[in-house]
PDB file of N, CA and C in Angstrom:
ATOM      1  N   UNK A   1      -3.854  -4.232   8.766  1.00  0.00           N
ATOM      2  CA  UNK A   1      -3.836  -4.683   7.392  1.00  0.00           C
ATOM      3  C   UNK A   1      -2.399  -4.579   6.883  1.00  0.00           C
ATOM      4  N   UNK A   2      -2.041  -5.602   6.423  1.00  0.00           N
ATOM      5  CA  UNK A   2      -0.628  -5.832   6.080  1.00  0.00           C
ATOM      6  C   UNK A   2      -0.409  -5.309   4.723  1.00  0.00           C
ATOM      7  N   UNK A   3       1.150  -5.109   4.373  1.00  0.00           N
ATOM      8  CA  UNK A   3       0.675  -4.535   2.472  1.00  0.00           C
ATOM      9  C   UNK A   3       0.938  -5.385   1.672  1.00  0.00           C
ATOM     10  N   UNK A   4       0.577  -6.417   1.539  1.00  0.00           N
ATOM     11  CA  UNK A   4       0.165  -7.219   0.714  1.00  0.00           C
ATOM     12  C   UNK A   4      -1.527  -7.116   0.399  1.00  0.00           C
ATOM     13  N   UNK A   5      -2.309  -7.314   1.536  1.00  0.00           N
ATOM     14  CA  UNK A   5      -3.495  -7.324   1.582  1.00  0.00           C
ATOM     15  C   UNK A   5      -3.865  -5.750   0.716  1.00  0.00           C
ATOM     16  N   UNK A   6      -3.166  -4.647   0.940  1.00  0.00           N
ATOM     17  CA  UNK A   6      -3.315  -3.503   0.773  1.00  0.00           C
ATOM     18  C   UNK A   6      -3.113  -3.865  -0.706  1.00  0.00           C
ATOM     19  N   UNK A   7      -2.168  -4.166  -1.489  1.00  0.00           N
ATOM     20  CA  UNK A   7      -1.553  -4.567  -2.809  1.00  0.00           C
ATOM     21  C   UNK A   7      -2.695  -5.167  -3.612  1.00  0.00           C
ATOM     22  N   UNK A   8      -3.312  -6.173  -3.130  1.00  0.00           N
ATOM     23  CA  UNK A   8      -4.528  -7.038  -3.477  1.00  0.00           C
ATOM     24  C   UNK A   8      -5.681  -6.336  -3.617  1.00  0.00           C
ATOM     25  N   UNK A   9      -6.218  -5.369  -2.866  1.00  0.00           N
ATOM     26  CA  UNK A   9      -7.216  -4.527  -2.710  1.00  0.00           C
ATOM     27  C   UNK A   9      -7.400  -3.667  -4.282  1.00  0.00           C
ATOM     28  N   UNK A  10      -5.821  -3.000  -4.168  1.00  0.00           N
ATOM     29  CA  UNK A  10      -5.615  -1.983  -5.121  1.00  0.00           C
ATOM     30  C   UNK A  10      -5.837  -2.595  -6.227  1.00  0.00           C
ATOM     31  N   UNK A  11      -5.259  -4.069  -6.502  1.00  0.00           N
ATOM     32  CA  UNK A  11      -5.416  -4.784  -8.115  1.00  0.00           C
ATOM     33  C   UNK A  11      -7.197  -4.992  -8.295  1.00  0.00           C
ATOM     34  N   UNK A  12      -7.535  -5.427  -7.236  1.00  0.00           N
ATOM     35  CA  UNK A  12      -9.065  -5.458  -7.520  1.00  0.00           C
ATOM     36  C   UNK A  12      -9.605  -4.224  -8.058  1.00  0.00           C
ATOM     37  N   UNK A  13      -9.653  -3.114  -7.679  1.00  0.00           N
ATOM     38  CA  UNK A  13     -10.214  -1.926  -7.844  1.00  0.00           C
ATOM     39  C   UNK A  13      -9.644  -1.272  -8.888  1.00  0.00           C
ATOM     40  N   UNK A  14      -8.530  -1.854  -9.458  1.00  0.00           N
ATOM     41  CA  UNK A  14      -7.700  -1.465 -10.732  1.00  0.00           C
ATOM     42  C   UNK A  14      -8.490  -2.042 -12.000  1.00  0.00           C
ATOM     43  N   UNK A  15      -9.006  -3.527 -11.305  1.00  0.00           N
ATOM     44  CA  UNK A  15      -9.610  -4.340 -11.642  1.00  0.00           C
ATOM     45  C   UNK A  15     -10.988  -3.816 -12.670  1.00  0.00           C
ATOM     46  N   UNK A  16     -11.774  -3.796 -11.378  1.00  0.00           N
ATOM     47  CA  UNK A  16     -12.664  -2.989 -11.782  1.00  0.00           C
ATOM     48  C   UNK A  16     -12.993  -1.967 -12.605  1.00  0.00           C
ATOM     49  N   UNK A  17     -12.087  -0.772 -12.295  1.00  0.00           N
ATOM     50  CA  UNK A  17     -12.346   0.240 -13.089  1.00  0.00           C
ATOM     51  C   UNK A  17     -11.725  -0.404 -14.852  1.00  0.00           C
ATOM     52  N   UNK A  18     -10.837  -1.120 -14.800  1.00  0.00           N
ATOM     53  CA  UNK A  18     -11.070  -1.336 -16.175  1.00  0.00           C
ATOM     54  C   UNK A  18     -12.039  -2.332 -17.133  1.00  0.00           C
ATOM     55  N   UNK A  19     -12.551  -2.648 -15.652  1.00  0.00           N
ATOM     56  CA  UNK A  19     -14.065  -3.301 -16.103  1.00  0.00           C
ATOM     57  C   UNK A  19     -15.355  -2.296 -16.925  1.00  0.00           C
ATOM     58  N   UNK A  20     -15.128  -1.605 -16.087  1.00  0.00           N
ATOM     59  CA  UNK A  20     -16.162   0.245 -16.158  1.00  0.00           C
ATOM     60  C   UNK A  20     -15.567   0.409 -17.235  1.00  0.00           C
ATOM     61  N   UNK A  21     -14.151   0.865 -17.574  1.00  0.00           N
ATOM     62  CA  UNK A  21     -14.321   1.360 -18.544  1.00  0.00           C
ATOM     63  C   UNK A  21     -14.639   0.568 -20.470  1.00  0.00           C
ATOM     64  N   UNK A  22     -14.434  -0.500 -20.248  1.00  0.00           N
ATOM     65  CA  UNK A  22     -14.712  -1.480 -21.187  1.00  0.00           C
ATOM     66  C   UNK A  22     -16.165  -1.205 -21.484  1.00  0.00           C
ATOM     67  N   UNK A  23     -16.596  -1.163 -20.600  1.00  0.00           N
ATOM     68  CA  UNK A  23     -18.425  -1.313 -20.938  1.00  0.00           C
ATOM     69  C   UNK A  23     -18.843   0.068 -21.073  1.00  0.00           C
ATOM     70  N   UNK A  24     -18.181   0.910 -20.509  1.00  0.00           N
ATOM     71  CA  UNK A  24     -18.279   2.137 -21.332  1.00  0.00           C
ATOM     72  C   UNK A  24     -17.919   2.330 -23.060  1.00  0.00           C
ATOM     73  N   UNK A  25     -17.118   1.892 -22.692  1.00  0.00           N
ATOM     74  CA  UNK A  25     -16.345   1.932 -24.008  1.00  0.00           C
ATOM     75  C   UNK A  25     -17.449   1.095 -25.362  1.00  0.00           C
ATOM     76  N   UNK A  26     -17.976  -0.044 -24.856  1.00  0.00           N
ATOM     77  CA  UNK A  26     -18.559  -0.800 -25.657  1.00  0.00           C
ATOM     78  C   UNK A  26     -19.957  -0.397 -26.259  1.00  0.00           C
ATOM     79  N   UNK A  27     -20.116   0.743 -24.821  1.00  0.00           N
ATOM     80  CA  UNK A  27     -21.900   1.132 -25.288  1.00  0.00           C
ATOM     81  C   UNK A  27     -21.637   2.293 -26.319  1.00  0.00           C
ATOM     82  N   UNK A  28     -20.442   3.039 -25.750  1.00  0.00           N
ATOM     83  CA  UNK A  28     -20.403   4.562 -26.462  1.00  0.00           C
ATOM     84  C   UNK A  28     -20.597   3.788 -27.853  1.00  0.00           C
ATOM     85  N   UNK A  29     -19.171   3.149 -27.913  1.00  0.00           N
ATOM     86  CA  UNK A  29     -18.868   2.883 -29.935  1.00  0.00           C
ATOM     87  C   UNK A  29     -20.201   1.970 -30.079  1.00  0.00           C
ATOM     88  N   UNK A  30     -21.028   1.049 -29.488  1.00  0.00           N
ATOM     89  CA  UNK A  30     -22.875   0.585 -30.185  1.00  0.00           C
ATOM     90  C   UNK A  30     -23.320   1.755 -30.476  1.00  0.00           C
ATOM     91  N   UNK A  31     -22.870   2.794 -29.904  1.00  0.00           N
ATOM     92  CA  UNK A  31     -24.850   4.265 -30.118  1.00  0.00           C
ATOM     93  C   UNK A  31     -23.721   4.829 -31.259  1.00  0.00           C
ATOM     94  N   UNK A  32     -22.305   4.801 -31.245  1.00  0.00           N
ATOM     95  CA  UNK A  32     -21.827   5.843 -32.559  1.00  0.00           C
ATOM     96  C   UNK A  32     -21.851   4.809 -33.689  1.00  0.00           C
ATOM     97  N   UNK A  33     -21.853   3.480 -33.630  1.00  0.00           N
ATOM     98  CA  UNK A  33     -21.560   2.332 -34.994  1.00  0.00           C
ATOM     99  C   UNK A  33     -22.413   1.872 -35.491  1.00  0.00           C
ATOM    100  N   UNK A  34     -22.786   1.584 -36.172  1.00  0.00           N
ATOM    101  CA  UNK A  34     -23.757   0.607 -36.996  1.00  0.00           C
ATOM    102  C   UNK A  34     -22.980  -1.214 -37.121  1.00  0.00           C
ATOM    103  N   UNK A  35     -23.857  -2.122 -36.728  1.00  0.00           N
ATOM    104  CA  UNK A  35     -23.401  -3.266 -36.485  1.00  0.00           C
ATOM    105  C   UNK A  35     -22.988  -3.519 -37.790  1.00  0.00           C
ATOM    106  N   UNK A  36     -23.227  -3.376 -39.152  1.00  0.00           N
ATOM    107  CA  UNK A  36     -22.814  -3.705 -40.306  1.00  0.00           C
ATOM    108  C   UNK A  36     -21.291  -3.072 -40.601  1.00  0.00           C
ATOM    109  N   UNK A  37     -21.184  -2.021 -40.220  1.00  0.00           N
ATOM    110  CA  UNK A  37     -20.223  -1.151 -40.343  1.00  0.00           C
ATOM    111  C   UNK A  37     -19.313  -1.932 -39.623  1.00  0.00           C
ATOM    112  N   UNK A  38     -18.960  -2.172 -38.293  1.00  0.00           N
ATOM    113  CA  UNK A  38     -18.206  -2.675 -37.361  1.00  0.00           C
ATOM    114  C   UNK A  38     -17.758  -3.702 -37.997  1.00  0.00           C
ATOM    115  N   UNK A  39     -18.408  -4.579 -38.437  1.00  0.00           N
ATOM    116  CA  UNK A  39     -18.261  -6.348 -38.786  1.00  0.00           C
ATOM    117  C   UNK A  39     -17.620  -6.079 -40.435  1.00  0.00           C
ATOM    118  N   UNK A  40     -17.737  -5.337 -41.415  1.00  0.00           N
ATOM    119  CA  UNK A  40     -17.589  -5.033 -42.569  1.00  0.00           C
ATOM    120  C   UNK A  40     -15.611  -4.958 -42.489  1.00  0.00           C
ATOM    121  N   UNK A  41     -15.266  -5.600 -43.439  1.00  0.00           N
ATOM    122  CA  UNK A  41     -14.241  -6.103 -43.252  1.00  0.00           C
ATOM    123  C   UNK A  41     -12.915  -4.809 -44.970  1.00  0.00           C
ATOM    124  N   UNK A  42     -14.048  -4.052 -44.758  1.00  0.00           N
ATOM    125  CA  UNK A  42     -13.576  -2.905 -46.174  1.00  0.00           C
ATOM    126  C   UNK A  42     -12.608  -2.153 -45.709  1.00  0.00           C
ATOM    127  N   UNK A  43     -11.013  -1.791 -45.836  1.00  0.00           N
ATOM    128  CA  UNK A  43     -10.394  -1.005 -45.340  1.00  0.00           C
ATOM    129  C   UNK A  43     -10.062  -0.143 -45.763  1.00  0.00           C
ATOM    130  N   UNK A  44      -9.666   0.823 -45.203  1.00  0.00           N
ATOM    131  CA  UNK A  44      -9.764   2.420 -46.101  1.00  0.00           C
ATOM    132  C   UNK A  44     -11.272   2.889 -46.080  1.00  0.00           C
ATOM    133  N   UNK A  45     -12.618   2.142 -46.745  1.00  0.00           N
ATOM    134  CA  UNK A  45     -13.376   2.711 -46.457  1.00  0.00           C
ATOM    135  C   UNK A  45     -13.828   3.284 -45.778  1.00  0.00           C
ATOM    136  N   UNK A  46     -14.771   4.367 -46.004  1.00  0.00           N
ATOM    137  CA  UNK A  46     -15.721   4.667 -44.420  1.00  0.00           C
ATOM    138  C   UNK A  46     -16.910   4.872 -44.761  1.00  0.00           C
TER     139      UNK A  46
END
C-alpha cells in the first residue's frame, strides 16, 4: 500500500468520524432544545 492510498484512507475515516460526531451533536442539542426555541429568532433571550 502506497502513501497516497494510506492518505486517502485516513481522509475517509476523518471523514467519518466527523460524520459521528454531527449526528451526535444533532441528537444531544434535539433532547436539550425545544424546536420553538431553536427556530425563535429573539436574541439575548433565553
Amino acid at each position: 500500500m502506497d502513501f497516497w492510498t494510506l492518505i486517502s484512507y485516513a481522509a475517509w475515516g476523518i471523514a467519518i468520524l466527523l460524520l459521528l460526531w454531527m449526528v451526535a451533536d444533532f441528537w444531544r442539542v434535539a433532547q436539550d432544545y425545544d424546536e420553538d426555541f431553536l427556530l425563535s429568532s429573539r436574541e439575548g433571550e433565553e
